[in-house]
Protein backbone atom coordinates (compact mmCIF):
# COMPACT_ATOMS: atom_id res chain seq x y z
CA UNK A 1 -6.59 5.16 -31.48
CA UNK A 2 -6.71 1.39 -30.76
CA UNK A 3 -3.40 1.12 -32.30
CA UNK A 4 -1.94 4.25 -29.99
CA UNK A 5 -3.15 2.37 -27.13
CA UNK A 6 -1.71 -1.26 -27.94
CA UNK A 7 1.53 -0.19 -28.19
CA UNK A 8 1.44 2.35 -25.22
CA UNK A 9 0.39 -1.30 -22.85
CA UNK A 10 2.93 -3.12 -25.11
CA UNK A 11 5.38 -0.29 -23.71
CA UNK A 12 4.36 -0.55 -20.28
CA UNK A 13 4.70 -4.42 -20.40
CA UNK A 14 8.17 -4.14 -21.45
CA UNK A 15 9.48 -1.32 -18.72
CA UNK A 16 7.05 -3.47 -15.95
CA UNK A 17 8.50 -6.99 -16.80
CA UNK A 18 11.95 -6.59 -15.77
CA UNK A 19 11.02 -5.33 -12.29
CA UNK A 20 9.77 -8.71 -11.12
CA UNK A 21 13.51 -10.21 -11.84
CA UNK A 22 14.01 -8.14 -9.19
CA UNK A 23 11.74 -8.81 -6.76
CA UNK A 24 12.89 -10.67 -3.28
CA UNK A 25 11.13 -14.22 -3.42
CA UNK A 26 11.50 -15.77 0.18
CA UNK A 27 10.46 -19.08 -0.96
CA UNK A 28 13.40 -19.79 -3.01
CA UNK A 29 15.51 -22.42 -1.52
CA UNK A 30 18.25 -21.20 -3.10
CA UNK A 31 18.28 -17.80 -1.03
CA UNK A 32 20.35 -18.21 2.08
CA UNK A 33 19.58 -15.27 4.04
CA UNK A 34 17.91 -15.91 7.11
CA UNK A 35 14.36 -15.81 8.09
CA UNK A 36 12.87 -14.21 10.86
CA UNK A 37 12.79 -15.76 14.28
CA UNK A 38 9.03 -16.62 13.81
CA UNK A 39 9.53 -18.58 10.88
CA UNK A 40 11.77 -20.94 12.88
CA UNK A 41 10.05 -20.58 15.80
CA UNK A 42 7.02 -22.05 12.84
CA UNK A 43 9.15 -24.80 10.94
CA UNK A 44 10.67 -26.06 14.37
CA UNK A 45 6.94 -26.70 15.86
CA UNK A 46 6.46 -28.69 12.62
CA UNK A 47 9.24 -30.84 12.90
CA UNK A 48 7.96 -31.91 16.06
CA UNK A 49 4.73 -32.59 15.05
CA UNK A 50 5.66 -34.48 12.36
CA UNK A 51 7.81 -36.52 14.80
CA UNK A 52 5.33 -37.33 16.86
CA UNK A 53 2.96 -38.26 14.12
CA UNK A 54 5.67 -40.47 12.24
CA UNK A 55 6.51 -42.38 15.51
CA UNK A 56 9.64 -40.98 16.18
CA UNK A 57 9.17 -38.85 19.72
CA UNK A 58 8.33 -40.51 22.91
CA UNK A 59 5.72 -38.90 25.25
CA UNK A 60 8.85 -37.30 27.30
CA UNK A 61 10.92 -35.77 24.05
CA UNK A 62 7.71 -34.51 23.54
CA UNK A 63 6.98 -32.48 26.09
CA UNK A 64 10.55 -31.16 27.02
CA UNK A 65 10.58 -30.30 23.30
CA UNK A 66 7.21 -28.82 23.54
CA UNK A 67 8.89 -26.89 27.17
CA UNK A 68 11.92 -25.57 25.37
CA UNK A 69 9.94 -24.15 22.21
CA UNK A 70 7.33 -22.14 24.60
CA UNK A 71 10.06 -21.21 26.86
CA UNK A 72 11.72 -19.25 23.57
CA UNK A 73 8.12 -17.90 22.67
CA UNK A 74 8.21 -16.08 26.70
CA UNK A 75 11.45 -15.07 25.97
CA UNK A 76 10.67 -13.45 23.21
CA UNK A 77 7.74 -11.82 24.14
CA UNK A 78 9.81 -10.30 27.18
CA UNK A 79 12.33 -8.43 24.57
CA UNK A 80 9.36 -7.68 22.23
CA UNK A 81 7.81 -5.55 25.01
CA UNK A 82 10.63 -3.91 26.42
CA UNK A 83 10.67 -1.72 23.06
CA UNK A 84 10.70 -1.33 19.70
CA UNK A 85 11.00 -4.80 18.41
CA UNK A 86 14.01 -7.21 18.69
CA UNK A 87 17.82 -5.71 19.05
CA UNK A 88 20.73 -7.49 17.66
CA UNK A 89 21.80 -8.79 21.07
CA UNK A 90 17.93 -10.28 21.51
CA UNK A 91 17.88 -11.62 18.02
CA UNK A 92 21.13 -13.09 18.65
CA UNK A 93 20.17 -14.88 22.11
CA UNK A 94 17.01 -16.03 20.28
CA UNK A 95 19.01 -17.69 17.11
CA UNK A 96 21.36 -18.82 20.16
CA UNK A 97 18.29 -20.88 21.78
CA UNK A 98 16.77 -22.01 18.56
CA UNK A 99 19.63 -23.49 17.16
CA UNK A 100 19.65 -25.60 20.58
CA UNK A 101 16.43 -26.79 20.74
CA UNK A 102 16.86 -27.43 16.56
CA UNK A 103 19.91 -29.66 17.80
CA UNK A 104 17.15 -31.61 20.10
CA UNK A 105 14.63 -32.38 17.53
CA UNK A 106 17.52 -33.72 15.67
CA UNK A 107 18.84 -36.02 18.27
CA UNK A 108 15.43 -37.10 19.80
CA UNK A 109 13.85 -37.55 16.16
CA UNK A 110 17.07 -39.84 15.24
CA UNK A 111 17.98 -41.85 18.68
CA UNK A 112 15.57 -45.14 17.75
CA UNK A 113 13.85 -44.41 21.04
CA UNK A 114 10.47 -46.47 20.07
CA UNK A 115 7.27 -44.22 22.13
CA UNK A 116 5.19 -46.42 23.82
């Protein structure tokens, strides 16, 4: 009986174990599919705090960086209640906007622009 049920787990273990090759692991860096608006919306807030905790954004990149990332958040909010979610064209606009603003962390993190 004890043997019967060894190899029935010992079964089960080898039909389970290929499954999770499978499975869709969104941390891999390696995976270049895009993530959600949200998650940028997320990383991009954290590039600007950690520019303004390393030194590298004055008190004006700041807040028009701070502007431009809560001006996207509105937006978005405005095509998340006018239905079911995000459309292409929305999501598209969005990715438009985000790449912008991504553009401005880059140049105000990198201009040498010491905050005073």
């Amino acid at each position: 009986m004890v043997a019967r049920c060894l190899v029935t787990a010992a079964f089960g273990l080898v039909l389970i174990a290929p499954a999770g090759a499978f499975a869709q692991d969104r941390t891999d860096p390696s995976d270049h599919r895009p993530l959600g608006v949200n998650a940028r919306q997320h990383r991009q807030v954290q590039r600007i705090r950690d520019g303004r905790h390393d030194g590298e954004l004055t008190r004006a990149e700041l807040d028009r960086l701070r502007a431009d990332e809560a001006a996207i958040r509105a937006e978005e909010r405005v095509y998340r209640r006018s239905g079911d979610g995000l459309n292409r064209r929305e999501r598209l606009d969005l990715q438009k906007d985000l790449n912008k603003t991504s553009r401005e962390i880059h140049r105000a993190k990198h201009n040498n622009r010491n905050p005073k």
